[in-house]
C-alpha atoms as a PDB file:
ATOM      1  CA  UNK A   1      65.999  75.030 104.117  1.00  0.00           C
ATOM      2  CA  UNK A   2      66.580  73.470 107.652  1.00  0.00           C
ATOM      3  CA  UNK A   3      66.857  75.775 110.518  1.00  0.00           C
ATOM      4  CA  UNK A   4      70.704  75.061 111.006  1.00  0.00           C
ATOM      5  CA  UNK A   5      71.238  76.154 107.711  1.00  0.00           C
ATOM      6  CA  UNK A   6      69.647  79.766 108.295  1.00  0.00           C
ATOM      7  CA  UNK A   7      71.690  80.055 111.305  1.00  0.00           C
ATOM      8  CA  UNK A   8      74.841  78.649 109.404  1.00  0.00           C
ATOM      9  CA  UNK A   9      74.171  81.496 107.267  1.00  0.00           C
ATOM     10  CA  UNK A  10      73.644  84.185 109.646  1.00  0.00           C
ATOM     11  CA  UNK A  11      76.996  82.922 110.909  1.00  0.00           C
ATOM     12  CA  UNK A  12      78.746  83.655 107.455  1.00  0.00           C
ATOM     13  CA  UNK A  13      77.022  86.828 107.052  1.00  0.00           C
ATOM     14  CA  UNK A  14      78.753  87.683 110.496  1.00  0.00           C
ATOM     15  CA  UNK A  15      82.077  86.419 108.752  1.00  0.00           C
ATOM     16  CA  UNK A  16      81.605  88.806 106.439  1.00  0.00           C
ATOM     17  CA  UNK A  17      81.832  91.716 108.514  1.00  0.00           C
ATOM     18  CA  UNK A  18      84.867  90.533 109.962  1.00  0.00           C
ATOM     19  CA  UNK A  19      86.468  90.088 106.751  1.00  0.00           C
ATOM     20  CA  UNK A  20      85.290  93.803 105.853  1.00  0.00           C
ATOM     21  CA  UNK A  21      86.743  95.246 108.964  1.00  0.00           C
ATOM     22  CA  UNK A  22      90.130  93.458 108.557  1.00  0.00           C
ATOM     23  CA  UNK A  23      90.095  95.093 104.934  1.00  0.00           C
ATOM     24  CA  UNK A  24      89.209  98.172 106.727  1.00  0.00           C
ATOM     25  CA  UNK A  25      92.264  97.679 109.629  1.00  0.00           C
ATOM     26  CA  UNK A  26      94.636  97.259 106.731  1.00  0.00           C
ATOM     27  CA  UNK A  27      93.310 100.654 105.380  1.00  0.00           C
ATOM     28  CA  UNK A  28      93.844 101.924 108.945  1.00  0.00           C
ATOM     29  CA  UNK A  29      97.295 100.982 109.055  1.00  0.00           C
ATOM     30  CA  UNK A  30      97.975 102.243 106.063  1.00  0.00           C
ATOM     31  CA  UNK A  31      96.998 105.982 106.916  1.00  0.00           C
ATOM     32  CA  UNK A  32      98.964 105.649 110.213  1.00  0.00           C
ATOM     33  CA  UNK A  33     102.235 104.556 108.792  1.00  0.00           C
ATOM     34  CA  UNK A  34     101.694 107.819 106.458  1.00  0.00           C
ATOM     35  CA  UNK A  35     101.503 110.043 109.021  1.00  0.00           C
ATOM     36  CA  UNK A  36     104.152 108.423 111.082  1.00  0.00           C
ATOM     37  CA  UNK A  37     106.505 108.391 108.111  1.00  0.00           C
ATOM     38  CA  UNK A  38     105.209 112.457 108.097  1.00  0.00           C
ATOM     39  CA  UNK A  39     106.800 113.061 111.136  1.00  0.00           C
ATOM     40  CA  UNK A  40     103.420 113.143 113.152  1.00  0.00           C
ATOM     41  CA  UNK A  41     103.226 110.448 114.913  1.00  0.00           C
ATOM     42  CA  UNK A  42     106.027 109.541 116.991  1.00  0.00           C
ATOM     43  CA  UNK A  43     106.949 105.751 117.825  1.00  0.00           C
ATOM     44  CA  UNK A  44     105.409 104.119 114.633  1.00  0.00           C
ATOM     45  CA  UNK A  45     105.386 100.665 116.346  1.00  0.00           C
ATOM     46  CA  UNK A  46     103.486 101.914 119.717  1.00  0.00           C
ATOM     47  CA  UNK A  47     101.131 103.699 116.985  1.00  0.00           C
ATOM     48  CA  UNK A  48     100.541 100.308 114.773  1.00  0.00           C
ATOM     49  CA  UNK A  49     100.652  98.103 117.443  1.00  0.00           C
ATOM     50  CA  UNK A  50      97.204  98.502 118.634  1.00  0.00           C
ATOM     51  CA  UNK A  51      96.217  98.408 114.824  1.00  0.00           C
ATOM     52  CA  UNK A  52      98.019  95.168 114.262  1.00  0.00           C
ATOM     53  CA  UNK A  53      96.230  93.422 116.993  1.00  0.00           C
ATOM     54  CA  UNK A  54      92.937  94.006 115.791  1.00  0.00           C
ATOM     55  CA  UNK A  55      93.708  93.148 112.304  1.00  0.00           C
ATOM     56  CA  UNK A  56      94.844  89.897 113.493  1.00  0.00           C
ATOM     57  CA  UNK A  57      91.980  89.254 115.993  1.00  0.00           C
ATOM     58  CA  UNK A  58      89.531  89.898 112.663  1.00  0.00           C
ATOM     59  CA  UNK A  59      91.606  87.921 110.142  1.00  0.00           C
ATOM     60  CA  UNK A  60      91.403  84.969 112.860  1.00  0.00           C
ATOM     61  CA  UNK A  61      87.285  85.547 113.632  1.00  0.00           C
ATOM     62  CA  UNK A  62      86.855  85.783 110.047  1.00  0.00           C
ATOM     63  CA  UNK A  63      89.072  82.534 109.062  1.00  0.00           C
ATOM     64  CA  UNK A  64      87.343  80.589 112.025  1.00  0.00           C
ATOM     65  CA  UNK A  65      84.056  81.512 111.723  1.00  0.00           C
ATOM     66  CA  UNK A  66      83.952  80.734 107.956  1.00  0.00           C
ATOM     67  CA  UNK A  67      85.960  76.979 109.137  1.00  0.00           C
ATOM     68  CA  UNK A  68      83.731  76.416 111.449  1.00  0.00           C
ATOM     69  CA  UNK A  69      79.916  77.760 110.220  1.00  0.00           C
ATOM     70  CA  UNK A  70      78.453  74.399 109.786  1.00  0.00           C
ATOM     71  CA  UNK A  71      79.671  73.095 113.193  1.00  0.00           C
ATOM     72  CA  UNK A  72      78.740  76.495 115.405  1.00  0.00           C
ATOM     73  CA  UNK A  73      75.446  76.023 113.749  1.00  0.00           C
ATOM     74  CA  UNK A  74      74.715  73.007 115.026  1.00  0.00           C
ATOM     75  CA  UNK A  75      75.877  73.869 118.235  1.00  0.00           C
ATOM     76  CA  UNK A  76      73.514  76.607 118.905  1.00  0.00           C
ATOM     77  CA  UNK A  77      70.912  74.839 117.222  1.00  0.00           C
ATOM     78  CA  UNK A  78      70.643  71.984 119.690  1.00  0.00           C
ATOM     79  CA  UNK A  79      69.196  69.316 119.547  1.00  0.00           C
ATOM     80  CA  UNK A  80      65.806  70.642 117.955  1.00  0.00           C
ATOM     81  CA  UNK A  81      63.742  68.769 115.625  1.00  0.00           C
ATOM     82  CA  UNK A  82      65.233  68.864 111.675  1.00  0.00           C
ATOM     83  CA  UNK A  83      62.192  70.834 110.366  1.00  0.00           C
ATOM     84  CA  UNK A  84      62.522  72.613 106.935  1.00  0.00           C
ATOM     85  CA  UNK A  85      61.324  76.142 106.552  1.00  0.00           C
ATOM     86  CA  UNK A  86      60.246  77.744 103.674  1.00  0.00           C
ATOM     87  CA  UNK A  87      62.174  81.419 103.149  1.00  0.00           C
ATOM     88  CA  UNK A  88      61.665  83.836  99.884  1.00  0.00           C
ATOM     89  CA  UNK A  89      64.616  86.780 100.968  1.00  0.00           C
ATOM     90  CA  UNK A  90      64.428  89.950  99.106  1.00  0.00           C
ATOM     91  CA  UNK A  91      68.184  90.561  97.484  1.00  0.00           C
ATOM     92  CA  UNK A  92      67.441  94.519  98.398  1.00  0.00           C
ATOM     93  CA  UNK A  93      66.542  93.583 101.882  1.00  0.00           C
ATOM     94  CA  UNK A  94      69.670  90.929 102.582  1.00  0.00           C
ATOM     95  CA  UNK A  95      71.960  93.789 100.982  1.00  0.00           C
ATOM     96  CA  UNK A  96      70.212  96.671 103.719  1.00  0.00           C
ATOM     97  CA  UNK A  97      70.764  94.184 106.594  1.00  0.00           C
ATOM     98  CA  UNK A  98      74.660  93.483 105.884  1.00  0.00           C
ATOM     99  CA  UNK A  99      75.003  97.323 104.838  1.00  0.00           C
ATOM    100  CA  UNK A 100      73.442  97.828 108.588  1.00  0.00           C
ATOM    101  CA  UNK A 101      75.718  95.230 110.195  1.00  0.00           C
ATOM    102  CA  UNK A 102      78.994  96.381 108.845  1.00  0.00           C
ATOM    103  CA  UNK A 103      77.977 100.093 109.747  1.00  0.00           C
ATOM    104  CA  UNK A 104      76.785  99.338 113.402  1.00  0.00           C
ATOM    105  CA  UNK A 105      80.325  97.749 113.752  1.00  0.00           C
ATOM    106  CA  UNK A 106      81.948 100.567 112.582  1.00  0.00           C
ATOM    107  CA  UNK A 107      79.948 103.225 114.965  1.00  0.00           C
ATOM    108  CA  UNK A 108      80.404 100.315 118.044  1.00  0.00           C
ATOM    109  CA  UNK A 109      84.773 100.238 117.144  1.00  0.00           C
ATOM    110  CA  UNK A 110      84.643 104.167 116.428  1.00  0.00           C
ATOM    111  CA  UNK A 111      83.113 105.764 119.553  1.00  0.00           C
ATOM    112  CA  UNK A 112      85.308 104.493 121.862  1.00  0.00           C
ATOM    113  CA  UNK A 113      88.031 106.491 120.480  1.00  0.00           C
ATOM    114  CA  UNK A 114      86.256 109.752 119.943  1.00  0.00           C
ATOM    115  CA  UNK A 115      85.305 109.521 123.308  1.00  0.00           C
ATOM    116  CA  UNK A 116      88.347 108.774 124.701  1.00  0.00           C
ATOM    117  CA  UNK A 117      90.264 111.996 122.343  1.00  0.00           C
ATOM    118  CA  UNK A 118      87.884 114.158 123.934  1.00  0.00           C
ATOM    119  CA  UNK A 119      88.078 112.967 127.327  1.00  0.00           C
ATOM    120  CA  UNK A 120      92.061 113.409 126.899  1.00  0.00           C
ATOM    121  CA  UNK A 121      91.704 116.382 125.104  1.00  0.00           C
ATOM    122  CA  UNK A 122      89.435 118.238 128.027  1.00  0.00           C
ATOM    123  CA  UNK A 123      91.496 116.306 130.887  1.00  0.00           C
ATOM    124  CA  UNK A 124      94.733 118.348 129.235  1.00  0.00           C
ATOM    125  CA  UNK A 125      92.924 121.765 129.362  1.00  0.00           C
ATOM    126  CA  UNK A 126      93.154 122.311 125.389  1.00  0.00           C
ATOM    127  CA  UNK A 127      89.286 123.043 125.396  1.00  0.00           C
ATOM    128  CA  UNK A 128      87.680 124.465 122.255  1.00  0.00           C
ATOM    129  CA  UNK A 129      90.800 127.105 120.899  1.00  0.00           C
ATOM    130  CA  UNK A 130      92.869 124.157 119.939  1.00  0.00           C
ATOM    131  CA  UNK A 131      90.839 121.965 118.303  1.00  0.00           C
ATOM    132  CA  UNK A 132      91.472 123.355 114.966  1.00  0.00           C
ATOM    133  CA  UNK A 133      94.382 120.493 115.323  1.00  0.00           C
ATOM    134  CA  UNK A 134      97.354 122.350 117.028  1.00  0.00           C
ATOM    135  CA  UNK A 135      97.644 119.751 119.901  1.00  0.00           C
ATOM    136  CA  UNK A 136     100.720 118.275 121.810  1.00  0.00           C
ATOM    137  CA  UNK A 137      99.026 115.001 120.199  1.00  0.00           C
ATOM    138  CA  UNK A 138      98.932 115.518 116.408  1.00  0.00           C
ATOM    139  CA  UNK A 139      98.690 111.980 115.151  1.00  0.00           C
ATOM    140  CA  UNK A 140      95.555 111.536 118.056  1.00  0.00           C
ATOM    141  CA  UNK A 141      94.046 114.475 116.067  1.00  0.00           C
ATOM    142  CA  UNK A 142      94.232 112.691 113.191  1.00  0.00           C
ATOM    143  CA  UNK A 143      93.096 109.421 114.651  1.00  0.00           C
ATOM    144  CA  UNK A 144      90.422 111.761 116.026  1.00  0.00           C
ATOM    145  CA  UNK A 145      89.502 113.187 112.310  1.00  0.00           C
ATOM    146  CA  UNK A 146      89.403 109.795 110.739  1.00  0.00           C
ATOM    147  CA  UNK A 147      87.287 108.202 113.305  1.00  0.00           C
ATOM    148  CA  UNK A 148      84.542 110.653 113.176  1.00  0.00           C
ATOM    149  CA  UNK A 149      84.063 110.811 109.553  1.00  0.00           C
ATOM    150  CA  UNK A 150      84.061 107.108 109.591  1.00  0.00           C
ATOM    151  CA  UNK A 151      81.117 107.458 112.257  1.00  0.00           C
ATOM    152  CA  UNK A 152      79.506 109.967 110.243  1.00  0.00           C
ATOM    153  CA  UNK A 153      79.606 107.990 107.307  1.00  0.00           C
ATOM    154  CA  UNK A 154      78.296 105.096 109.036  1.00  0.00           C
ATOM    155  CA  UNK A 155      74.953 107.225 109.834  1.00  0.00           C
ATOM    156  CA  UNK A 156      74.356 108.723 107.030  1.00  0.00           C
ATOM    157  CA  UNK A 157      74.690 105.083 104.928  1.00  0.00           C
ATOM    158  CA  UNK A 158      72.425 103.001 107.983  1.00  0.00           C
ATOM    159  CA  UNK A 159      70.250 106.217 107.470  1.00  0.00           C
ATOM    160  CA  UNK A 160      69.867 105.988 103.617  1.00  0.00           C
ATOM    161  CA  UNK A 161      71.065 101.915 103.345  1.00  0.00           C
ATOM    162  CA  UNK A 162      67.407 101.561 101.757  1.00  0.00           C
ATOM    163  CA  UNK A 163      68.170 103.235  98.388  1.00  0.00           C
ATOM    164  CA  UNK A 164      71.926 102.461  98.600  1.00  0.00           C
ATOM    165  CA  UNK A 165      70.670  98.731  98.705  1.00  0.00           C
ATOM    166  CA  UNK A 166      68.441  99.496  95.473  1.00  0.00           C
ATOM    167  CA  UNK A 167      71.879 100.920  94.157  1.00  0.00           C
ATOM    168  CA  UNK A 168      72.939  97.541  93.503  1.00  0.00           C
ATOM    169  CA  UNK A 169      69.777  95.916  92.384  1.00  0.00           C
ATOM    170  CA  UNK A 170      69.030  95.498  88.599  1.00  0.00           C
ATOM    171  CA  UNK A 171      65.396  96.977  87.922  1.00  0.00           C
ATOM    172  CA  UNK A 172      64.225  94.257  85.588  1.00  0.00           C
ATOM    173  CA  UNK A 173      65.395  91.564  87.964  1.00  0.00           C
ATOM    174  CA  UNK A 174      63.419  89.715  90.261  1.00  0.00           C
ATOM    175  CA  UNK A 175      63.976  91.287  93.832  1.00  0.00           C
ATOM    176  CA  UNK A 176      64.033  87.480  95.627  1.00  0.00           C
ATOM    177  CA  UNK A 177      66.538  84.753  96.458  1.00  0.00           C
ATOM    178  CA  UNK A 178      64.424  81.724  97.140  1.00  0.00           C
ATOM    179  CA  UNK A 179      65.903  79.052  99.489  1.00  0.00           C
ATOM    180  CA  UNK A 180      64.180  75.675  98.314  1.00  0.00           C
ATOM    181  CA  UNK A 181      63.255  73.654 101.457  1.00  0.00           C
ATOM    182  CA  UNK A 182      62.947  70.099  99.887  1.00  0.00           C
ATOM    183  CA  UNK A 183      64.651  67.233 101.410  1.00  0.00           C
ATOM    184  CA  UNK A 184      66.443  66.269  97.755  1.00  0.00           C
ATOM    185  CA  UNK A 185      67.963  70.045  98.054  1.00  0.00           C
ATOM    186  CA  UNK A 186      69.264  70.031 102.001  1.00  0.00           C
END
């Protein structure tokens, strides 16, 4: 395999996580037009805007970075020699690293908003006897709610992504994806 094609698909596996987080925005929106149909949320179109833009933003990373893998490869590549490398990949190992990947982008898009509930939450005066979830701001409570457990999950799966990799790994199967690096293959 030449270099450009490991980085090609690094660039993919990056693709990937965008494509999983626009699945995951369309889940979002989902639950918020629920709770604004519920009467909790006020405006429904200042609540999904937000939303909308970030599904977009990922549907267009995803769609461009899968277009364009072979020519963003080359780009960061440069204009290095065309020398094959030899890579044996473990299946269990590639699944732990995207597991990883998709739940460090979901702690890095989740914090923000804890952080900022809490800051508005204190800034307000509410302080620890309302936060069983009578707030002025019921649909930022639930924003709130759904945002942490999605954090939480993210820890505990980077924290057991070993055996959740094995999950999907037959037993009898051999455990390697082997990348042949001979020039009739590239």
């Amino acid at each position: 395999m030449k270099r450009v094609q490991l980085i090609e698909w690094g660039i993919i596996t990056i693709a990937l996580i965008f494509g999983y987080k626009f699945f995951e925005g369309i889940f979002t929106a989902l639950v918020q037009i629920f709770y604004s149909l519920q009467g909790m949320g006020g405006d429904i179109f200042e609540v999904l805007l937000p939303t909308v833009f970030m599904i977009v933003i990922y549907a267009v990373c995803f769609v461009l970075l899968i277009k364009r893998s072979g020519q963003l490869a080359t780009y960061l590549h440069g204009q290095g020699g065309e020398e094959t490398i030899a890579i044996r990949i473990g299946k269990k190992a590639l699944l732990q690293v995207i597991l990883i990947g998709i739940c460090l982008v979901t702690i890095i898009t989740t914090i923000p908003g804890i952080i900022l509930y809490l800051f508005e939450s204190f800034k307000e005066g509410i302080g620890k006897r309302n936060m069983d979830g009578n707030t002025a701001d019921p649909f930022g409570w639930h924003q709130f709610k759904l945002s942490a457990i999605q954090l939480l999950i993210a820890l505990v799966i980077i924290f057991f992504s070993r055996e959740i990799a094995g999950w999907f790994i037959r037993n009898k199967e051999v455990d390697e994806l082997s990348f042949e690096s001979d020039p009739e293959n590239t």
